[in-house]
Protein backbone atom coordinates (compact mmCIF):
# COMPACT_ATOMS: atom_id res chain seq x y z
CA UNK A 1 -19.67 120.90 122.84
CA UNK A 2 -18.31 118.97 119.92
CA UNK A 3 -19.98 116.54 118.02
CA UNK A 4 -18.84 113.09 118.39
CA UNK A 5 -17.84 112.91 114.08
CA UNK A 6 -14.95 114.20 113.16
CA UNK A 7 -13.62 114.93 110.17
CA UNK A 8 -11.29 112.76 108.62
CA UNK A 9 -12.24 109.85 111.03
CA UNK A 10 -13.73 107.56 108.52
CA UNK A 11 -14.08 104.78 110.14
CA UNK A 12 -15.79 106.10 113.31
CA UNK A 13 -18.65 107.97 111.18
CA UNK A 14 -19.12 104.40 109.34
CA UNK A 15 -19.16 102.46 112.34
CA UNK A 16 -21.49 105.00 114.03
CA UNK A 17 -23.95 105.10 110.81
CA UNK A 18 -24.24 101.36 111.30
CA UNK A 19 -24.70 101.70 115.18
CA UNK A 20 -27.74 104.15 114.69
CA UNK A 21 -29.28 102.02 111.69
CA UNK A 22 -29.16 98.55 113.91
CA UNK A 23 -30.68 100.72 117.07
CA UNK A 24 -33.16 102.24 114.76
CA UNK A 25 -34.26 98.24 113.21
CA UNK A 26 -34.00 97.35 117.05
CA UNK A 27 -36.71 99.50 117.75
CA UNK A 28 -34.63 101.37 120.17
CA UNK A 29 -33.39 104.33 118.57
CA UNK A 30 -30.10 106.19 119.36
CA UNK A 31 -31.12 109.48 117.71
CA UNK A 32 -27.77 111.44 118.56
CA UNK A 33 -24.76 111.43 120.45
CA UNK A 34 -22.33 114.25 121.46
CA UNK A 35 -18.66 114.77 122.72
CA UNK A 36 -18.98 115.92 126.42
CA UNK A 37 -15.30 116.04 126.88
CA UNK A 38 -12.12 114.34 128.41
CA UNK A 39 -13.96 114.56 131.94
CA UNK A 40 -15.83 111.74 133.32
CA UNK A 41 -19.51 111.57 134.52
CA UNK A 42 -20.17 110.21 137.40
CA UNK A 43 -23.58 110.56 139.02
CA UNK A 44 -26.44 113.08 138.01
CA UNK A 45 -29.68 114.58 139.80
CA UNK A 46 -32.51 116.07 138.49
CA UNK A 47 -33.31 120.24 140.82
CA UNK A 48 -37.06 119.59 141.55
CA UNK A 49 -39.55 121.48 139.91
CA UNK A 50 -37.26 122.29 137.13
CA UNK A 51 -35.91 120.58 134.36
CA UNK A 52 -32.20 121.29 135.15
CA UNK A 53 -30.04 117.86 135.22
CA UNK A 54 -27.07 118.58 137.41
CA UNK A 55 -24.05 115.91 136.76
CA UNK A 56 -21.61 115.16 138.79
CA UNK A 57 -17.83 115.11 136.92
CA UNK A 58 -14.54 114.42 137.65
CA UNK A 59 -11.23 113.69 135.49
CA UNK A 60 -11.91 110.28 135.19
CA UNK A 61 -9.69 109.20 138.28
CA UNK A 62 -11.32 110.36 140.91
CA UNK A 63 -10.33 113.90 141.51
CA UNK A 64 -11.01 117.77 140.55
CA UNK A 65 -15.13 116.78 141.12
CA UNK A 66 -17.54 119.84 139.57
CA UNK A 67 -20.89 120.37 138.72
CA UNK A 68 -21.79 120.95 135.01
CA UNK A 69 -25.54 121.99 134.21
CA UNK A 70 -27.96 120.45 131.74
CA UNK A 71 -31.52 120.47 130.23
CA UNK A 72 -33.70 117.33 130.49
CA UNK A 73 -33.38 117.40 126.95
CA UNK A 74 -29.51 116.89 126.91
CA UNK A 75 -27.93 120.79 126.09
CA UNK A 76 -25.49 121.81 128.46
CA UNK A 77 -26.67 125.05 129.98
CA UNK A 78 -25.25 128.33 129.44
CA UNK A 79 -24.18 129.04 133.18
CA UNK A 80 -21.14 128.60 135.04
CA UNK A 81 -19.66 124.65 136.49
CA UNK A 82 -19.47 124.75 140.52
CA UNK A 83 -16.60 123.06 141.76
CA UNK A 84 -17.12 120.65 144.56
CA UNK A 85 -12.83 120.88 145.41
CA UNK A 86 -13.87 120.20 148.42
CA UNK A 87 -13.91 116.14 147.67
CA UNK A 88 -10.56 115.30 147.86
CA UNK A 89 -9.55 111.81 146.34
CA UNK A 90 -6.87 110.77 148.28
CA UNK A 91 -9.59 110.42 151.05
CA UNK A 92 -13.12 109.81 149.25
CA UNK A 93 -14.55 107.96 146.72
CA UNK A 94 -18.07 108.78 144.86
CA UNK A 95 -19.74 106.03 143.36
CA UNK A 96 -21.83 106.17 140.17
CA UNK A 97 -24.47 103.48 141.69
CA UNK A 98 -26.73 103.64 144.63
CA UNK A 99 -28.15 107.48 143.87
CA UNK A 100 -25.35 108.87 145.28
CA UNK A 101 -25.76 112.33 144.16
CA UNK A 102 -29.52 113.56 145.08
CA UNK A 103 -31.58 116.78 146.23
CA UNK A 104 -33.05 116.36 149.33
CA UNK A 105 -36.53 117.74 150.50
CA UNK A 106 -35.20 120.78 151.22
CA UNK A 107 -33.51 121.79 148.40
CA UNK A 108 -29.80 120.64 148.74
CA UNK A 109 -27.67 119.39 146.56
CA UNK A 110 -26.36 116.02 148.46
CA UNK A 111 -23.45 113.96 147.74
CA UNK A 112 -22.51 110.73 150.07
CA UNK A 113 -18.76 110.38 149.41
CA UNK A 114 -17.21 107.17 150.81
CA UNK A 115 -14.55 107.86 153.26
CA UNK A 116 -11.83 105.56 152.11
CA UNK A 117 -10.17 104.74 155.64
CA UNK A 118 -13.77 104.26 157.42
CA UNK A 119 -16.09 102.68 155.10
CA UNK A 120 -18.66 105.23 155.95
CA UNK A 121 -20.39 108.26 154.21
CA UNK A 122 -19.39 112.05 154.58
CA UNK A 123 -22.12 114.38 153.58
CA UNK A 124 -21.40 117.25 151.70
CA UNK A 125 -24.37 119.77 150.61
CA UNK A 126 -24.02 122.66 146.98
CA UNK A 127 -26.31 125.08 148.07
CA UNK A 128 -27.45 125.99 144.52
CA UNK A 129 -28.26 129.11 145.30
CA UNK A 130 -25.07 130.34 146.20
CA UNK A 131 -22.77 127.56 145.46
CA UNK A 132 -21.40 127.04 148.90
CA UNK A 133 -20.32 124.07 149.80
CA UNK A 134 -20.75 121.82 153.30
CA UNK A 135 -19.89 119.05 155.05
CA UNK A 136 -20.12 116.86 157.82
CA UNK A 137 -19.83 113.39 158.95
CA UNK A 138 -23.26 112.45 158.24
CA UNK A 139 -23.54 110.47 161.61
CA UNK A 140 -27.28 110.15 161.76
CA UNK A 141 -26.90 108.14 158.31
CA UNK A 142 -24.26 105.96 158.93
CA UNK A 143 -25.60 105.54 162.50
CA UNK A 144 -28.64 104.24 160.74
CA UNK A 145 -27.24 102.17 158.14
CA UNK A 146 -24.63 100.70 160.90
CA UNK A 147 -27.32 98.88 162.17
CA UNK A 148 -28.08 96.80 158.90
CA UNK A 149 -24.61 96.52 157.53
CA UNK A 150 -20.47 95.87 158.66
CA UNK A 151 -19.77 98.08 155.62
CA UNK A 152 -22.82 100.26 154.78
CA UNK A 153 -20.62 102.38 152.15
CA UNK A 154 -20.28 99.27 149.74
CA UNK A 155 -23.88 98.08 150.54
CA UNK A 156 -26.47 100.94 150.38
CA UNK A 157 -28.93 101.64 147.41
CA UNK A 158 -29.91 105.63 148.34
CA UNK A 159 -32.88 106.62 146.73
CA UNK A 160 -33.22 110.18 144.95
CA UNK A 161 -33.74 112.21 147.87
CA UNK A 162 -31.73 110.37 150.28
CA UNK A 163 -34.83 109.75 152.74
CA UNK A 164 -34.70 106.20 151.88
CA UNK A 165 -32.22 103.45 151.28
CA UNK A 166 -31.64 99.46 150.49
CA UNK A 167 -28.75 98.56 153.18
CA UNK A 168 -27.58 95.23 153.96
CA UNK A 169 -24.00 92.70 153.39
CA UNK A 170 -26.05 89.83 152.31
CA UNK A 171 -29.97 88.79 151.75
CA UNK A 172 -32.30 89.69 153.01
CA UNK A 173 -31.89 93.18 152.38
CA UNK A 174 -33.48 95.91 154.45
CA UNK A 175 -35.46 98.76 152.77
CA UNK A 176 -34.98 101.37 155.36
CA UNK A 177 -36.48 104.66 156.81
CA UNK A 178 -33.44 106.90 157.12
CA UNK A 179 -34.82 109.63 159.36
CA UNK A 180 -36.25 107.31 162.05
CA UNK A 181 -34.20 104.37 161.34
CA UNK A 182 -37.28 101.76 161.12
CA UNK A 183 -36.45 98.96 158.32
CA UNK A 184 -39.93 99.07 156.62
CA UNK A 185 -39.98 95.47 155.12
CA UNK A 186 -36.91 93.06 153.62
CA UNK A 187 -36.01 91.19 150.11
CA UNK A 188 -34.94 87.57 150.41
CA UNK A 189 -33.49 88.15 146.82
CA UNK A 190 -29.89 86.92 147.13
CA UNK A 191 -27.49 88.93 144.18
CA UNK A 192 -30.06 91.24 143.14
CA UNK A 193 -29.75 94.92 141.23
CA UNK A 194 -32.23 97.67 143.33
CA UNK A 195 -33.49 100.66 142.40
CA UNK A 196 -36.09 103.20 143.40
CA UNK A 197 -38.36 105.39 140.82
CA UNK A 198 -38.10 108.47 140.07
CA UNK A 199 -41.22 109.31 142.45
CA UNK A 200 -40.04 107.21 145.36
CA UNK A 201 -43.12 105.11 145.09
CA UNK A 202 -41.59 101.77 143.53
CA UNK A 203 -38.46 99.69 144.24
CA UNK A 204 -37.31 97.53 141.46
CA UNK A 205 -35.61 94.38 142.33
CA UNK A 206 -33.87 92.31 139.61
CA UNK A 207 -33.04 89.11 141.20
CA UNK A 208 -30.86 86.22 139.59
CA UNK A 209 -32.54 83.21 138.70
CA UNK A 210 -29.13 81.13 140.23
CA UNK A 211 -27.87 83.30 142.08
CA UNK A 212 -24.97 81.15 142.28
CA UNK A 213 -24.47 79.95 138.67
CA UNK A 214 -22.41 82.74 137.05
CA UNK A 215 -23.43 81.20 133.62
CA UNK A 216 -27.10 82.25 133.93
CA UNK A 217 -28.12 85.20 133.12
CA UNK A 218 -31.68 85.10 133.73
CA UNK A 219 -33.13 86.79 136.13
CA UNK A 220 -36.94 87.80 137.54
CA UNK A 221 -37.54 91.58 137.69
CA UNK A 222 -39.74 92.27 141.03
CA UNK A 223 -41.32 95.12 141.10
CA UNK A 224 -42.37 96.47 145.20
CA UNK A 225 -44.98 99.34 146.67
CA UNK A 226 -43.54 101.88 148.83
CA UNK A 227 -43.83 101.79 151.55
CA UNK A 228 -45.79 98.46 152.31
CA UNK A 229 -43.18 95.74 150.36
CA UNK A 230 -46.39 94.81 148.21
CA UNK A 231 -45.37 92.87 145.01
CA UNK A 232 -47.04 94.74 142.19
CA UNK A 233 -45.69 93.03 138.82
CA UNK A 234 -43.33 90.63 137.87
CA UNK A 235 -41.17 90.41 135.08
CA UNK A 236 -39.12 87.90 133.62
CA UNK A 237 -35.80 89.83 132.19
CA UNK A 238 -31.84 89.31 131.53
CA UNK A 239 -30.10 90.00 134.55
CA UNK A 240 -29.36 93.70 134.45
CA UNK A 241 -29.72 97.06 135.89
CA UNK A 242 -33.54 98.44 135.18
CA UNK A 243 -33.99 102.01 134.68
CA UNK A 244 -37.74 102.25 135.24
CA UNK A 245 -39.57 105.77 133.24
CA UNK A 246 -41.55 108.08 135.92
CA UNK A 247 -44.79 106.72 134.47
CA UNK A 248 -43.57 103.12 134.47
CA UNK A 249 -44.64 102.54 131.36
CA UNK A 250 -40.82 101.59 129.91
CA UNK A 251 -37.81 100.18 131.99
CA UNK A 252 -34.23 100.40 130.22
CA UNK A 253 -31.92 97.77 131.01
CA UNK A 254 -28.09 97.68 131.49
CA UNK A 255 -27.39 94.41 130.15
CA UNK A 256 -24.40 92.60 132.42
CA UNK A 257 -21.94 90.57 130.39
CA UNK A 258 -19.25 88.22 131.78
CA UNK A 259 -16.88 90.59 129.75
CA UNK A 260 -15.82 94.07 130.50
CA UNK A 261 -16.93 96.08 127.91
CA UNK A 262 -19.38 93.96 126.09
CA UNK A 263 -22.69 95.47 128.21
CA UNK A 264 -26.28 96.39 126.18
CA UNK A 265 -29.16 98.62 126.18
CA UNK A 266 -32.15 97.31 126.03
CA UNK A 267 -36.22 98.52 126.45
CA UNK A 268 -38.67 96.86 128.51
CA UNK A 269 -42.24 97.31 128.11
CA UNK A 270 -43.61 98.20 131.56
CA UNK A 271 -46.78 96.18 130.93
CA UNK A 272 -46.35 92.95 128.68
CA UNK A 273 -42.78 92.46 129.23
CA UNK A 274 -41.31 92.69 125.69
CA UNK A 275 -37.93 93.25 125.55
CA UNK A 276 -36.49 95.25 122.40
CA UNK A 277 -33.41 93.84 120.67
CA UNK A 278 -30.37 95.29 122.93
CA UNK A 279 -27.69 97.56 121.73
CA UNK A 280 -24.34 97.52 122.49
CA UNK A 281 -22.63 100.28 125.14
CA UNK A 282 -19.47 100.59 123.85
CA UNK A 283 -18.17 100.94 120.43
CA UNK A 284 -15.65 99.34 118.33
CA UNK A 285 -11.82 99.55 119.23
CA UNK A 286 -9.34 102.02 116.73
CA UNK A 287 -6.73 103.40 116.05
CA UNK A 288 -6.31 106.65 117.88
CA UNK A 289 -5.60 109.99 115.84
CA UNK A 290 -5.77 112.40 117.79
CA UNK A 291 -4.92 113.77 121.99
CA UNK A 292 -8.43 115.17 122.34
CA UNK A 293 -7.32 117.07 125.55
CA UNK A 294 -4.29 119.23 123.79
CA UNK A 295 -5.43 118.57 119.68
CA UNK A 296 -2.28 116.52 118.26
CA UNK A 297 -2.06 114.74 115.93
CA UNK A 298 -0.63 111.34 116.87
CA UNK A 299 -1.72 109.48 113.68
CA UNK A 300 1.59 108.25 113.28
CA UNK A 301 1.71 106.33 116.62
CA UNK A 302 0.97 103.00 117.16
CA UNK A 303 -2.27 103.55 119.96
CA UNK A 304 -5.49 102.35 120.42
CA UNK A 305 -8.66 103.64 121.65
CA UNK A 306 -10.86 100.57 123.14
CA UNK A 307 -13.70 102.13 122.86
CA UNK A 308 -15.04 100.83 125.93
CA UNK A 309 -18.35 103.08 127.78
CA UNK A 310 -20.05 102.90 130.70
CA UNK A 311 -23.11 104.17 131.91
CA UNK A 312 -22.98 106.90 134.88
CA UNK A 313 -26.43 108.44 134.21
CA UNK A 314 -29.80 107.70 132.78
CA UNK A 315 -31.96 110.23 132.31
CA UNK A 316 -36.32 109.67 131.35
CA UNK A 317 -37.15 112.89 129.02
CA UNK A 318 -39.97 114.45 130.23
CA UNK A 319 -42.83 112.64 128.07
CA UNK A 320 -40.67 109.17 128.85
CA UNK A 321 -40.42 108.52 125.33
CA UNK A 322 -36.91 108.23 125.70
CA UNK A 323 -33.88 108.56 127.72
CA UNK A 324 -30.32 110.30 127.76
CA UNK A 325 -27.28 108.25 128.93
CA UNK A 326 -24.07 109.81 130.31
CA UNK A 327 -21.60 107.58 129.20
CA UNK A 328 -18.27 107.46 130.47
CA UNK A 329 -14.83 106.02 128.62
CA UNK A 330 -12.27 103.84 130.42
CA UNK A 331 -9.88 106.47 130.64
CA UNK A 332 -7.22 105.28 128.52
CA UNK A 333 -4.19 107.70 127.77
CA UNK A 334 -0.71 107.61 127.24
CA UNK A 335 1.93 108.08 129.57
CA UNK A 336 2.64 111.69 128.65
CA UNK A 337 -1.05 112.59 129.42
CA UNK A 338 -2.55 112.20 126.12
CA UNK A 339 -6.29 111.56 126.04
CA UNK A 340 -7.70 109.50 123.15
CA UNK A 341 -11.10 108.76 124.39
CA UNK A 342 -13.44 111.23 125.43
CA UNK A 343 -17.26 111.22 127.31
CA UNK A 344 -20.53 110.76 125.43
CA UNK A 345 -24.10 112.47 126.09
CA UNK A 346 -26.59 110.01 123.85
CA UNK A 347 -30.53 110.10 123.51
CA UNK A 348 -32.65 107.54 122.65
CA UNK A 349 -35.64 107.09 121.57
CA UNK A 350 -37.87 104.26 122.73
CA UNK A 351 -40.87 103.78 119.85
């Protein structure tokens, strides 16, 4: 992998040096960031009882979908990509929300693609082991989550083994028991963000404050036992997307902005509530220099990179002390297939 810095890029390295030294006075520390390439993460999953991340890529429109291995601590991994050809996108879609790439409970791999003609899910299993790859309808699934939902594929929250799953068109929303189908209690929390922990015990709710006043951005962060729907803590937050840490000590927030591109990062303190000064996602517009996927120079056009990121993946380190974010770019390239953006791996540090 490439560092992100490259030489003769003044500009960049300056605005990055000032990106690090605001995170660091923040509180919230981006300690690095690298170049993961011209490909575009889209969903990751941590193997169980390892430390191996395996994220999901693609080009960055959908097709030529592979595996690429990682530590917990952010290194790619020494071992060959699998390719997962097998997701075709002229009929599926993967989405980077909702914990759409999991292992289940007996080892799989899983990824619910979206058929695009049926608004359901199609299963299809990596059997690390081998690297075989399955399919199948998943009709027990979408059977389930038929019963909640018109259009379960645009309205289901997995969590990360896929046993579980928030399903529903409009509030309340159902927290259900895939494998027998029972809805195990409901949120009454119109235009809320869910998410599960990392040990399935905990479902996060951030819920609008006015719901429908899209010029308030406050929202209350509601924090539910699994699997009894007991409210445990309340938070009051910005509304975003809460990233809670295994020990739930530390939530990181997505920030949502009115404008494309202008989304934070942000800590939470799991206990009081304090929210670290937010940092933003993406990074400053320039000039573009160079086609990162073939190396030429194009200095002396007249394109820009828009620096614009998004977050496909965040990732607790193993003492929750910090997280890793896959970021992806916008995608942005020239007609004749030059790319002048390129994916980011970051760490933080929360302190």
């Amino acid at each position: 992998m490439k560092q992100i810095m490259r030489v003769g890029m003044i500009f960049c390295v300056f605005a990055m040096q000032l990106f690090i030294a605001q995170a660091q006075d923040a509180g919230l520390t981006l300690i690095s960031e690298v170049d993961i390439g011209t490909d575009c993460p889209v969903s990751s999953a941590i193997q169980p009882e390892t430390e191996v991340m395996w994220v999901l890529m693609d080009n960055c429109g959908g097709y030529r979908y592979y595996l690429q291995a990682y530590d917990r601590s952010g290194t790619a991994l020494d071992q060959p990509t699998i390719p997962v050809d097998d997701i075709d996108g002229d009929l599926y879609d993967v989405f980077s929300f909702g914990e759409t790439v999991a292992f289940t409970p007996d080892g799989m791999l899983q990824i619910m693609a979206v058929q695009k003609d049926e608004d359901e899910f199609t299963r299809f299993q990596v059997d690390m082991a081998s690297g075989t790859v399955t399919s199948d309808e998943a009709e027990d699934i979408n059977a389930v989550l038929r019963q909640y939902s018109e259009f379960p594929a645009f309205a289901t929250t997995f969590n990360n083994d896929h046993t579980r799953a928030v399903v529903g068109d409009d509030a309340p929303m159902k927290i259900v028991d895939l494998s027998s189908g029972e809805a195990l209690f409901e949120v009454d929390l119109p235009g809320s963000l869910f998410v599960f922990s990392e040990d399935g015990q905990r479902l996060y709710v951030n819920a609008p404050v006015e719901p429908e006043n899209y010029e308030n951005f406050d929202s209350t962060l509601f924090v539910y036992s699994l699997p009894d729907g007991a409210v445990i803590q309340t938070l009051n937050l910005p509304l975003s997307t809460p990233f809670p840490s295994a020990d739930g000590r530390f939530i990181a927030i997505e920030i949502a902005s009115p404008e494309a591109g202008n989304e934070q990062l942000a800590v939470v303190n799991g206990e009081t509530g304090a929210i670290s000064a937010a940092l933003p996602i993406s990074v400053p517009s320039t000039k573009a220099m160079t086609c990162y996927n073939t190396g030429q120079n194009i200095s002396d056009l007249d394109f820009t990179a828009s620096g614009r990121l998004s977050i496909r993946g965040l990732v607790w380190l193993p003492d929750n002390a910090g997280f890793l974010t896959f970021d992806a770019y916008d995608g942005t390239q020239t007609n004749t297939g030059c790319i002048f953006e390129y994916s980011r791996l970051r760490q933080y540090r929360v302190g």
